[in-house]
N, C-alpha and C. Protein backbone atom coordinates (compact mmCIF):
# COMPACT_ATOMS: atom_id res chain seq x y z
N UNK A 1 -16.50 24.15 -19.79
CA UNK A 1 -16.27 23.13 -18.77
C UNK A 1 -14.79 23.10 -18.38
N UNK A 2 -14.25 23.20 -19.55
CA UNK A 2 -12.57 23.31 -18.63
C UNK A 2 -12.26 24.42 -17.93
N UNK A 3 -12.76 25.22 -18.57
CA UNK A 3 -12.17 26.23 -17.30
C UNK A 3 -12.30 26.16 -15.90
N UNK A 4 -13.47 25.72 -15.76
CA UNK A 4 -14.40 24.95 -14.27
C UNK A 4 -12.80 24.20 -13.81
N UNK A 5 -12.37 23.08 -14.48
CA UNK A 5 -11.38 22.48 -14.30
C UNK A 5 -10.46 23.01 -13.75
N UNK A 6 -9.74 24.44 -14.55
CA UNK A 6 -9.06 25.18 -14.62
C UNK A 6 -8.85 25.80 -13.29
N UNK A 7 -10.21 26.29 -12.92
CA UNK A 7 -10.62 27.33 -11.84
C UNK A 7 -10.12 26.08 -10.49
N UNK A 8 -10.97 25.00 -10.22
CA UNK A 8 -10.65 24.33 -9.69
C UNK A 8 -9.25 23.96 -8.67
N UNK A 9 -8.51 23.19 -9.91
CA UNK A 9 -7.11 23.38 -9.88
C UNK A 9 -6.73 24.91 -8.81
N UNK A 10 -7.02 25.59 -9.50
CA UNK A 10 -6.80 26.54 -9.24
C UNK A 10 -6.65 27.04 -7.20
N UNK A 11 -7.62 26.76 -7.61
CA UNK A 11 -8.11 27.09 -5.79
C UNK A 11 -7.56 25.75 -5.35
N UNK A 12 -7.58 24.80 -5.45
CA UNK A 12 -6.68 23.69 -5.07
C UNK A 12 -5.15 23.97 -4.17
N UNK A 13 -4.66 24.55 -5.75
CA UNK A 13 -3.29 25.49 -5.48
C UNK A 13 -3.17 26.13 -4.09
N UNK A 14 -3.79 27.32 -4.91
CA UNK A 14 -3.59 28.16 -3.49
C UNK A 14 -4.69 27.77 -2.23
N UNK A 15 -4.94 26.99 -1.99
CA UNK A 15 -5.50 26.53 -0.92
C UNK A 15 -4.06 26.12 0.00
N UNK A 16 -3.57 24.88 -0.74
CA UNK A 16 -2.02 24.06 -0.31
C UNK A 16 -1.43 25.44 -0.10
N UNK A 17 -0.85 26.01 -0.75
CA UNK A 17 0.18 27.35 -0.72
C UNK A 17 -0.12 28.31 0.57
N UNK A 18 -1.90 28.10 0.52
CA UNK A 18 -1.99 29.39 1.87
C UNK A 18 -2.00 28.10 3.63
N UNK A 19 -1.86 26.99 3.23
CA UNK A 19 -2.62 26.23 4.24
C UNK A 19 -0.40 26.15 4.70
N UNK A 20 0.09 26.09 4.21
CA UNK A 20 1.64 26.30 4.02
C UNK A 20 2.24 26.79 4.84
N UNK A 21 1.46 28.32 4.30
CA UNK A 21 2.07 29.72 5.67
C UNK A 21 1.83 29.37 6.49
C-alpha cells in the first residue's frame, strides 16, 4: 500500500514539474 502512496506522490510531482514547462 505505500508504495501506491509512493507512486502517487510521485506522478503528482512530475505532473506540477511538466505542467511548469
Amino acid at each position: 500500500m505505500h508504495y501506491f502512496y509512493y507512486f502517487n506522490l510521485k506522478i503528482i510531482y512530475y505532473s506540477r514539474s511538466y505542467s511548469h514547462q
